[in-house]
N, C-alpha and C. Protein backbone atom coordinates (compact mmCIF):
# COMPACT_ATOMS: atom_id res chain seq x y z
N UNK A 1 35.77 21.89 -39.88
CA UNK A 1 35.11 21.38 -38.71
C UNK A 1 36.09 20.51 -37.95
N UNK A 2 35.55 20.67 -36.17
CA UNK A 2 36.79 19.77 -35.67
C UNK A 2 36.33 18.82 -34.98
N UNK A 3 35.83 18.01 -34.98
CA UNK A 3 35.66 16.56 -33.84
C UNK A 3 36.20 16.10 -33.76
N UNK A 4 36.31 15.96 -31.89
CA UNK A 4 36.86 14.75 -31.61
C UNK A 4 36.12 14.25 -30.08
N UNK A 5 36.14 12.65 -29.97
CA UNK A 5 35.39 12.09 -29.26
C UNK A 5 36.37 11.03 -28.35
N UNK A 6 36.25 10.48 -27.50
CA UNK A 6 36.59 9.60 -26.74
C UNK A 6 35.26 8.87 -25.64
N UNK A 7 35.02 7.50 -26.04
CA UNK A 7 33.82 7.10 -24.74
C UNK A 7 34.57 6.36 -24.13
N UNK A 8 34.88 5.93 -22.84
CA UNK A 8 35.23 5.04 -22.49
C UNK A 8 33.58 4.34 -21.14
N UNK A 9 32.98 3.18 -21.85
CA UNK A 9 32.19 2.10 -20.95
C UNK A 9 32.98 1.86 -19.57
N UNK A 10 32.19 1.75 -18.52
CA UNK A 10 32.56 1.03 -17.49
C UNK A 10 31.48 1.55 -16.30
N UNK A 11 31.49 0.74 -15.04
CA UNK A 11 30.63 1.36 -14.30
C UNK A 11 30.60 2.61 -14.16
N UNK A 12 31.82 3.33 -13.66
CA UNK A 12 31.93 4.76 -13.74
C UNK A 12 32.40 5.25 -15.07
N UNK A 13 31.89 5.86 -15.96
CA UNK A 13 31.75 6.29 -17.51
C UNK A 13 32.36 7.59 -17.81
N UNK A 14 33.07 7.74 -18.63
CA UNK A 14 33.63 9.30 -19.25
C UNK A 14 32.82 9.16 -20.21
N UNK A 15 31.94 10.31 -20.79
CA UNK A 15 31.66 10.83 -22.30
C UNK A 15 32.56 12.03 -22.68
N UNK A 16 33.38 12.25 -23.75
CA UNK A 16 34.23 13.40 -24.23
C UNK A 16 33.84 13.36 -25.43
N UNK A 17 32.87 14.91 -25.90
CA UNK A 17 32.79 14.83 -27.52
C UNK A 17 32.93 16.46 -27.58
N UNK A 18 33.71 16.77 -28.80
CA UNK A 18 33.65 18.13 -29.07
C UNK A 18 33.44 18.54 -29.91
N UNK A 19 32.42 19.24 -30.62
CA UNK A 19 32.46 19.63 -31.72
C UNK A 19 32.51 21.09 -32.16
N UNK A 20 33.20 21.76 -33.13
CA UNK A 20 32.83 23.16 -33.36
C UNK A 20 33.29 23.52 -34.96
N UNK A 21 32.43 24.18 -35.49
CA UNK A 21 32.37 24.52 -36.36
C UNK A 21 33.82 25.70 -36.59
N UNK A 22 33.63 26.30 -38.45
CA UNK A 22 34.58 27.17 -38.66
C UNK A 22 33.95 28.70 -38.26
N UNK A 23 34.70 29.73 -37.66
CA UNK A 23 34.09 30.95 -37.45
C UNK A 23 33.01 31.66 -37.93
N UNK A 24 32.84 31.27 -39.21
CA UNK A 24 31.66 31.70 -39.93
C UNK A 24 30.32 30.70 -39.62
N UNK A 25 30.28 29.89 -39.32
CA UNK A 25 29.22 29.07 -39.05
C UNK A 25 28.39 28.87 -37.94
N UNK A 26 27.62 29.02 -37.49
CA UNK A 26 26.84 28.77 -36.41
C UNK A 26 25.89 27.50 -36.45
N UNK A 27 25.25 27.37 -35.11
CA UNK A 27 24.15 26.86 -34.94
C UNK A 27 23.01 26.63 -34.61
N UNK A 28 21.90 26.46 -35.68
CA UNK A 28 20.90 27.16 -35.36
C UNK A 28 20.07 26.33 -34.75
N UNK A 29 19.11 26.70 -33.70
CA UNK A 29 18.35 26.14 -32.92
C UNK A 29 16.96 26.55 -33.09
N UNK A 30 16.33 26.45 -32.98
CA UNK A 30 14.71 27.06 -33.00
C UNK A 30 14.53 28.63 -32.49
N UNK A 31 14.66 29.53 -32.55
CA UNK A 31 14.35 30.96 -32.35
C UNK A 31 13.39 30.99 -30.97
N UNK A 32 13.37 30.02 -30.22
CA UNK A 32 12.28 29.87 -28.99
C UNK A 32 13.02 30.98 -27.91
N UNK A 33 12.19 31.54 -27.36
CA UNK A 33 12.77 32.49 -26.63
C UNK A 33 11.67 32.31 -25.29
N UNK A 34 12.06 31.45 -24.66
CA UNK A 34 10.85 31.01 -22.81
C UNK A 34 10.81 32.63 -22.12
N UNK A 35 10.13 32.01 -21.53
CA UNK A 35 10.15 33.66 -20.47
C UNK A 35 11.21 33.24 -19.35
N UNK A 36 11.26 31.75 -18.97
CA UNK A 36 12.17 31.56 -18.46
C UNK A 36 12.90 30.12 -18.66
N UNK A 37 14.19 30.19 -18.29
CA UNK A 37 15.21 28.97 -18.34
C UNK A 37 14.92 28.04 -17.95
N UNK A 38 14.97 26.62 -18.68
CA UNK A 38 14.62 25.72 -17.82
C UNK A 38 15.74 25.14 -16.61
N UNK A 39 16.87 25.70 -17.14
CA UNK A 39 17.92 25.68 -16.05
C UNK A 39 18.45 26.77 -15.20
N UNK A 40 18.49 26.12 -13.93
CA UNK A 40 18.55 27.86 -12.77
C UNK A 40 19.47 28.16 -13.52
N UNK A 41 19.41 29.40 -12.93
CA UNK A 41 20.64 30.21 -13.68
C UNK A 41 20.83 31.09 -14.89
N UNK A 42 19.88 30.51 -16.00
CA UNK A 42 19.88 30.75 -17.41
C UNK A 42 19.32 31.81 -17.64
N UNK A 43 18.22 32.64 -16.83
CA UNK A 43 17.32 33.74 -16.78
C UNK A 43 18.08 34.97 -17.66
N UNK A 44 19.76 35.12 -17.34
CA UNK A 44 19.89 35.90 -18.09
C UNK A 44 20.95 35.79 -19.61
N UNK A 45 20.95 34.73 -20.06
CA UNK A 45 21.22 34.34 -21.20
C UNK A 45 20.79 34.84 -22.11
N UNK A 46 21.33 35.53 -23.43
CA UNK A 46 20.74 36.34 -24.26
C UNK A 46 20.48 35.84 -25.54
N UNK A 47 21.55 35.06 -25.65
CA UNK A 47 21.43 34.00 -27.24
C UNK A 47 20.97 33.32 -27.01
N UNK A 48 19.65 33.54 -27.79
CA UNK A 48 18.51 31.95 -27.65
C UNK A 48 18.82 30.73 -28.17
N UNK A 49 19.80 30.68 -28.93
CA UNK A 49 20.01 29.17 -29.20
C UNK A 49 21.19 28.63 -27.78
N UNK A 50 21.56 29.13 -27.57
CA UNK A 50 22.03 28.73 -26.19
C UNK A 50 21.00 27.75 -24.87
N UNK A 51 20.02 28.77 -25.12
CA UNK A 51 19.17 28.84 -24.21
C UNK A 51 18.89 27.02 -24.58
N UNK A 52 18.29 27.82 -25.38
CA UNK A 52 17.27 25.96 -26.47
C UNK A 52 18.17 25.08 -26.23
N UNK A 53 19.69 25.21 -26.65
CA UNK A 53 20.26 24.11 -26.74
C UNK A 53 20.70 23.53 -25.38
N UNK A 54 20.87 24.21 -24.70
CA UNK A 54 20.82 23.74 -22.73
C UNK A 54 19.66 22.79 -22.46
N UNK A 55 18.30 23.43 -23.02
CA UNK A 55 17.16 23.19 -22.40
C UNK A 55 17.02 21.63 -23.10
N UNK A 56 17.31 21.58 -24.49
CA UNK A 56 17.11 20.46 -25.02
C UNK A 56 17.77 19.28 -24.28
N UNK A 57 18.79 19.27 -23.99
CA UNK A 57 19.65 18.41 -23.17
C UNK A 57 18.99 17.95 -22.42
N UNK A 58 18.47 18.94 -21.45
CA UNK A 58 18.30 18.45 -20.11
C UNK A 58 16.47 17.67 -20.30
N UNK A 59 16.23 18.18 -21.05
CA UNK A 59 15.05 17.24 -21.44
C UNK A 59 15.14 16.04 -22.29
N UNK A 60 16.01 15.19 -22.23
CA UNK A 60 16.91 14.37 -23.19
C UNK A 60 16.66 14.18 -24.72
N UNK A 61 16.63 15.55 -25.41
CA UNK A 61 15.69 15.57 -26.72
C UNK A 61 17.46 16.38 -27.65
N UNK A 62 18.12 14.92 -27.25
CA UNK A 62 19.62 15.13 -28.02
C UNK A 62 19.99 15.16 -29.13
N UNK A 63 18.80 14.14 -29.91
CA UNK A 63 18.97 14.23 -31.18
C UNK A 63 18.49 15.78 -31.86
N UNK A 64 17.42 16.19 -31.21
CA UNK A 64 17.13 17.30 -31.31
C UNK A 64 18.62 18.42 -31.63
N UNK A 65 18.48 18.26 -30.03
CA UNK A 65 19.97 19.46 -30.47
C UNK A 65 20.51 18.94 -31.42
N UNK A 66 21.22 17.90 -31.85
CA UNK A 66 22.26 18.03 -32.90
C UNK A 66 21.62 18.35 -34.29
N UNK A 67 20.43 18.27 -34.39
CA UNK A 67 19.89 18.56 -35.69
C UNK A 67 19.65 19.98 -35.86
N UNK A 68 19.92 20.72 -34.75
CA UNK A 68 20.15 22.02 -35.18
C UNK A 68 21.27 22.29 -35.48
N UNK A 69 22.94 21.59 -34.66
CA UNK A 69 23.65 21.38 -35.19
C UNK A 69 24.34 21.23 -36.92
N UNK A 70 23.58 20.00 -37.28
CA UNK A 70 23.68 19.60 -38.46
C UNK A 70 23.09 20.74 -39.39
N UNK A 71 22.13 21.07 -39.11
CA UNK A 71 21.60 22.10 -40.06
C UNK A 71 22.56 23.00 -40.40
N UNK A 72 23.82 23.48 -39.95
CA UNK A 72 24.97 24.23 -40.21
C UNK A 72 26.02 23.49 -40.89
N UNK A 73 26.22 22.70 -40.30
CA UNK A 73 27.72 21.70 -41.00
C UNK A 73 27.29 20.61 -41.06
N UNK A 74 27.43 19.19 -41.33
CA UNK A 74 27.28 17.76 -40.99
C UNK A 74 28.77 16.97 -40.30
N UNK A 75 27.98 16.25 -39.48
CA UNK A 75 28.60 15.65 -38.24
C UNK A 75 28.60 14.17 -38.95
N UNK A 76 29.87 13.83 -38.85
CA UNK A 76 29.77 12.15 -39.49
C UNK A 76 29.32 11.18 -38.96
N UNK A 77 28.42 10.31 -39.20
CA UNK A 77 27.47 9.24 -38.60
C UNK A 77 28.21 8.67 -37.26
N UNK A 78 29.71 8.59 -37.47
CA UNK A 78 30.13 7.88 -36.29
C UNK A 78 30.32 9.13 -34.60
N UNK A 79 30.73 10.10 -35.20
CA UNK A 79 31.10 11.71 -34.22
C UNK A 79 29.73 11.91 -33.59
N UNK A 80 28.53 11.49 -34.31
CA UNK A 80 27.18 12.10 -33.88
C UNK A 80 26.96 10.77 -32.83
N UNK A 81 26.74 9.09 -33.47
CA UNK A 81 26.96 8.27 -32.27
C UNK A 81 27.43 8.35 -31.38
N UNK A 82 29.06 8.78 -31.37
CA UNK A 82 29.92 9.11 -30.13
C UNK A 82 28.89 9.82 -29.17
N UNK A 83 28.53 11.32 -29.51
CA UNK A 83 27.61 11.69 -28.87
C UNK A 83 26.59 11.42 -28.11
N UNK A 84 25.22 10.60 -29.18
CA UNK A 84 24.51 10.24 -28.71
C UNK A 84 24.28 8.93 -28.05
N UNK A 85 25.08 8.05 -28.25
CA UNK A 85 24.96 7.04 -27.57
C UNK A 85 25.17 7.03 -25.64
N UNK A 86 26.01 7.41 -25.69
CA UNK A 86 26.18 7.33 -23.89
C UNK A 86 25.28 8.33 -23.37
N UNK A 87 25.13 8.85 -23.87
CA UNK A 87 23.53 10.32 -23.50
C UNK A 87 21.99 9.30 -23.45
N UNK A 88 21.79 8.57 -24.55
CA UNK A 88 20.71 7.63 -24.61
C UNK A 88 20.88 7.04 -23.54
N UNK A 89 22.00 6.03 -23.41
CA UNK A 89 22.02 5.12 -23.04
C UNK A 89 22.08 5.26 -21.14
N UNK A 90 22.45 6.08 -20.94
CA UNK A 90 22.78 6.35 -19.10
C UNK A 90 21.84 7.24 -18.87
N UNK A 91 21.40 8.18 -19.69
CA UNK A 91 20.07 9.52 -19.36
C UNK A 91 19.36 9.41 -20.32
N UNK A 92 18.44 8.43 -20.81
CA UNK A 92 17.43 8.30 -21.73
C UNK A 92 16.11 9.21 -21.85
N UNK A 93 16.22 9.47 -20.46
CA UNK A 93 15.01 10.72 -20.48
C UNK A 93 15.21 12.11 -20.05
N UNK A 94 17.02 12.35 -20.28
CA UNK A 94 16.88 13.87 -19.52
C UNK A 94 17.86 13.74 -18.33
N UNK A 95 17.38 14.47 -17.90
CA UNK A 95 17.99 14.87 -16.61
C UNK A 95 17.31 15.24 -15.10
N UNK A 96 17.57 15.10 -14.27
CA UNK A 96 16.54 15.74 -12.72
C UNK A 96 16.55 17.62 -12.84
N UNK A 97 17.79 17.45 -12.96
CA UNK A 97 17.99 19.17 -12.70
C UNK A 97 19.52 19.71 -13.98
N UNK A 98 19.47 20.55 -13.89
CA UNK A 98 20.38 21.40 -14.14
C UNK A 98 20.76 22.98 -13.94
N UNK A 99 21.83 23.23 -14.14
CA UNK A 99 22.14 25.05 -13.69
C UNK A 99 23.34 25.22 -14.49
N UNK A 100 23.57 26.69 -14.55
CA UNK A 100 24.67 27.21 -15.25
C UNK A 100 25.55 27.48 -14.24
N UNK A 101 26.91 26.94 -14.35
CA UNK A 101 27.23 26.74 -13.25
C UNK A 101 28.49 28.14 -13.83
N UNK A 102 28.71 28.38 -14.81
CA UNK A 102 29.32 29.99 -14.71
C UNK A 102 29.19 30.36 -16.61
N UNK A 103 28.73 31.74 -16.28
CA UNK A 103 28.50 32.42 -17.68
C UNK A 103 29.48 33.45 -17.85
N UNK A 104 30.28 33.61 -19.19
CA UNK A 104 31.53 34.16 -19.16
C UNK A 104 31.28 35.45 -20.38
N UNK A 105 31.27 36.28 -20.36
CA UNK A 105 31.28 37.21 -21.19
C UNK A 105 32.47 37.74 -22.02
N UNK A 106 33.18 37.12 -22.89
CA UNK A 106 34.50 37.49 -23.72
C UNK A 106 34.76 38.79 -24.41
N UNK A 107 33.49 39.45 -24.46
CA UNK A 107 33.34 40.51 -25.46
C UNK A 107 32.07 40.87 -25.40
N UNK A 108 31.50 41.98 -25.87
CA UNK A 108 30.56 42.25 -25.67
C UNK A 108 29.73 41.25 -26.66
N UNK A 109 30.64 40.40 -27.93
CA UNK A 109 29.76 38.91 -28.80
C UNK A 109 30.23 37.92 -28.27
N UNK A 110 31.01 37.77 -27.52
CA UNK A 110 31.41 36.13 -27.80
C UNK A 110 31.51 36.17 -25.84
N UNK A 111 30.63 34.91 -25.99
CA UNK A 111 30.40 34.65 -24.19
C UNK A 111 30.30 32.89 -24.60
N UNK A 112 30.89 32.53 -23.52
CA UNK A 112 31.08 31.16 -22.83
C UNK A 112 30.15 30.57 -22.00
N UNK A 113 30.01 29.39 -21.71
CA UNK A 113 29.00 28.55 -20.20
C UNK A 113 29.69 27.30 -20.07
N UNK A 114 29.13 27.25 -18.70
CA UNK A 114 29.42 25.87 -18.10
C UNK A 114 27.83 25.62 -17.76
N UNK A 115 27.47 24.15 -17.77
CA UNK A 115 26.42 24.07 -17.13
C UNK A 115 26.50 22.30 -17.31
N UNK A 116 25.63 22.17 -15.80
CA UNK A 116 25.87 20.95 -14.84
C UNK A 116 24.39 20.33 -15.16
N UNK A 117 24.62 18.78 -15.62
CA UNK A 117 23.04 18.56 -15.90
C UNK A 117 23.13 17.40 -14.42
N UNK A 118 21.94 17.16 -14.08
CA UNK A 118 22.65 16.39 -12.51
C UNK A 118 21.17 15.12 -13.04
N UNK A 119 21.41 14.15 -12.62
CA UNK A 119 21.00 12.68 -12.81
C UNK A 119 21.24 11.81 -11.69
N UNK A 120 20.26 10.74 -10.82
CA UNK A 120 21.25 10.29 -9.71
C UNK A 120 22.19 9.23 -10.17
N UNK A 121 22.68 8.84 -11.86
CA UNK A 121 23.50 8.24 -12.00
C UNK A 121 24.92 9.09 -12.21
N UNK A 122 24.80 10.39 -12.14
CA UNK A 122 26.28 11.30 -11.76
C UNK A 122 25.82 12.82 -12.58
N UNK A 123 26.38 13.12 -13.07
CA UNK A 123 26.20 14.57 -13.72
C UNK A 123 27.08 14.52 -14.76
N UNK A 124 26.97 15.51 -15.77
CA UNK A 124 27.37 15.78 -16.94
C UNK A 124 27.53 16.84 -16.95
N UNK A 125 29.02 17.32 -17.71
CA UNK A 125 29.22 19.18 -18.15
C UNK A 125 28.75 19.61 -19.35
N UNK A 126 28.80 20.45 -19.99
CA UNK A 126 28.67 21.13 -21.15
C UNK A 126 29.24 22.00 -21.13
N UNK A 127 30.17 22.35 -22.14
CA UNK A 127 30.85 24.07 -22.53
C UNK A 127 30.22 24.13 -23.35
N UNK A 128 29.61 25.88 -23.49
CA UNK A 128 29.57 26.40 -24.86
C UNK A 128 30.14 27.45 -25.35
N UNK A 129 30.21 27.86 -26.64
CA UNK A 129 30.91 28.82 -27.18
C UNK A 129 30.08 29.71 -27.88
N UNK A 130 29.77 30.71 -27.83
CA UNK A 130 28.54 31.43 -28.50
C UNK A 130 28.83 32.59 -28.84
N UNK A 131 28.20 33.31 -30.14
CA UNK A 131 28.47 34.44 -30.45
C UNK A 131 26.94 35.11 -30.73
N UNK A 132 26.72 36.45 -30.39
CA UNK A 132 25.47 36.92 -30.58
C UNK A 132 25.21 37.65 -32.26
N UNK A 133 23.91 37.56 -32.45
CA UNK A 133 23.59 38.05 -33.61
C UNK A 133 23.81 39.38 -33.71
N UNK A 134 24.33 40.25 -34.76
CA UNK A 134 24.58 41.94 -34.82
C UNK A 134 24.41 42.13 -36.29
N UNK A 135 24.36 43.06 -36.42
CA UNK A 135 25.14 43.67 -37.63
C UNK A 135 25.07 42.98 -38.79
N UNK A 136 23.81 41.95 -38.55
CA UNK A 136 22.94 41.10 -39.78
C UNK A 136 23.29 40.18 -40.02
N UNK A 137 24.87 40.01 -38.79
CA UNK A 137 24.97 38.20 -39.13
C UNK A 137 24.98 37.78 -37.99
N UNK A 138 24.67 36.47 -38.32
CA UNK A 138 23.59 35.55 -37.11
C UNK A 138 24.80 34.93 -36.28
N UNK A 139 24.30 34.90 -34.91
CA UNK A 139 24.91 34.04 -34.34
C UNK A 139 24.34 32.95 -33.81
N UNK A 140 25.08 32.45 -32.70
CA UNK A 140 24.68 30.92 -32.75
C UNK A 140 25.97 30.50 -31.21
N UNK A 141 25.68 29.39 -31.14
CA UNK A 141 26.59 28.43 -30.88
C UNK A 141 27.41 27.52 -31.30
N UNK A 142 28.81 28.33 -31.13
CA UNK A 142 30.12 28.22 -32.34
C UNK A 142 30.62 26.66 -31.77
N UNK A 143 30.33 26.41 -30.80
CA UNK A 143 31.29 24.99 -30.26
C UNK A 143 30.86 24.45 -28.89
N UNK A 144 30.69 23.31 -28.57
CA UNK A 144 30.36 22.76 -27.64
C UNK A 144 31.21 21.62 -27.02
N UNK A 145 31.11 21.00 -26.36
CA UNK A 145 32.14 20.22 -25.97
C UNK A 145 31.26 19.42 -24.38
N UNK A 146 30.75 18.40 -24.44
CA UNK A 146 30.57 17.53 -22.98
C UNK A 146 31.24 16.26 -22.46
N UNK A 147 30.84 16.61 -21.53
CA UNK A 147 31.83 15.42 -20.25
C UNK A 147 31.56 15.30 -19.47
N UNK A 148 31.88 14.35 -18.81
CA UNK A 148 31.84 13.36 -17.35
C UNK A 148 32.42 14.13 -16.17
N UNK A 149 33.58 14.40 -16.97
CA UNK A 149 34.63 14.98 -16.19
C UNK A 149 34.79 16.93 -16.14
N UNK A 150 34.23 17.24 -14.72
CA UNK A 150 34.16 18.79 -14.52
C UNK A 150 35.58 19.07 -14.69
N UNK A 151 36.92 18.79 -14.54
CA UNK A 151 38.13 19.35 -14.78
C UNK A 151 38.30 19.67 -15.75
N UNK A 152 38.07 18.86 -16.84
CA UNK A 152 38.70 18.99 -18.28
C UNK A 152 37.47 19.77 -18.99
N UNK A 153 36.27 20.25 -18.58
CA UNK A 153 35.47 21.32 -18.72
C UNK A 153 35.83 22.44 -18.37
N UNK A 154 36.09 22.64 -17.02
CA UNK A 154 36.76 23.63 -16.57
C UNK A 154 38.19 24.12 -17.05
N UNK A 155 39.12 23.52 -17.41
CA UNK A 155 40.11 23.49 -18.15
C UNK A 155 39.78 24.47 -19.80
N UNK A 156 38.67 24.28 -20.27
CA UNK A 156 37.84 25.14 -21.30
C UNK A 156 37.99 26.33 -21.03
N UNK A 157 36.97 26.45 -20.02
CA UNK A 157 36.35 27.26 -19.65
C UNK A 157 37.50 28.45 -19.45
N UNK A 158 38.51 28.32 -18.95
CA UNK A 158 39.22 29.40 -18.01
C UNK A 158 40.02 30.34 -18.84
C-alpha cells in the first residue's frame, strides 16, 4: 500500500492525500447501483463503486467512503486523519454540486475520472483509478488521490 498526504492550513488550503492499494486489491463500496448519478456527468459510469464512492463525497459521508476503503487494506489512523480532517472541517456537510469533469477509458478494464466537487468555500478534485469486475474477479477502485489543486490532478490524469 502507498500513502502519502500533505495538508497545509491557511486561509486558502491545499488537501493532498493519495491512497492506492496493491493490484490485486480493490475497493469495495456498497453494490448500490442509482438509476442515476448524483453527479452530472456520472450517468454513464459502469463500476458501481465508483459511482458510490463519488456520490459519498459529495454528500459529505467520508468516513463512509473510507470504510469501504478499509474493508480491503487498512489505512493508518494518521493517513485516514490526513484525509478526513480538512474534508470535515471546510465541507462538513458535502458539497453544493459536483460533475465528472473527464472519464478516461484505459482499456476496455481499467478507466480513470476526474471529478470537481464545488462548495462556495472553493472546490475539490478527485482522481480515480478503477478496474471493472470480469472473469470472477472483482473490481473496484484501485486508487484515489484528492486536492485543492486541479493541476496536480490533472497532472494524474493525463
Amino acid at each position: 500500500m502507498n500513502c502519502k498526504y500533505k495538508i497545509f492550513n491557511s486561509r486558502r488550503f491545499l488537501i493532498i492525500v493519495t491512497i492506492s492499494a496493491l493490484s490485486l486489491l480493490c475497493i469495495p463500496f456498497a453494490e448500490i447501483e442509482a438509476a442515476e448519478s448524483l453527479c452530472e456527468g456520472g450517468e454513464t459510469v459502469v463500476v458501481p463503486q465508483v459511482r458510490s464512492g463519488v456520490d459519498q463525497i459529495y454528500q459529505g459521508r467520508y468516513r463512509e467512503f473510507l470504510s469501504g476503503v478499509e474493508d480491503n487494506f487498512p489505512i493508518p489512523a494518521e493517513k485516514r486523519q490526513a484525509f478526513l480532517s480538512p474534508l470535515e472541517k471546510y465541507f462538513p456537510k458535502g458539497f453544493q454540486a459536483c460533475r465528472y469533469l473527464g472519464i478516461n477509458e484505459r482499456s476496455n478494464l481499467i478507466s480513470d475520472f476526474i471529478v470537481q466537487y464545488y462548495s462556495p468555500e472553493g472546490s475539490v478534485y478527485l482522481y480515480m483509478i478503477s478496474l471493472q469486475t470480469t472473469a470472477g474477479i472483482r473490481g473496484g477502485v484501485m486508487q484515489f488521490h484528492i486536492s485543492t489543486d486541479f493541476a496536480e490532478i490533472f497532472d494524474l490524469w493525463k
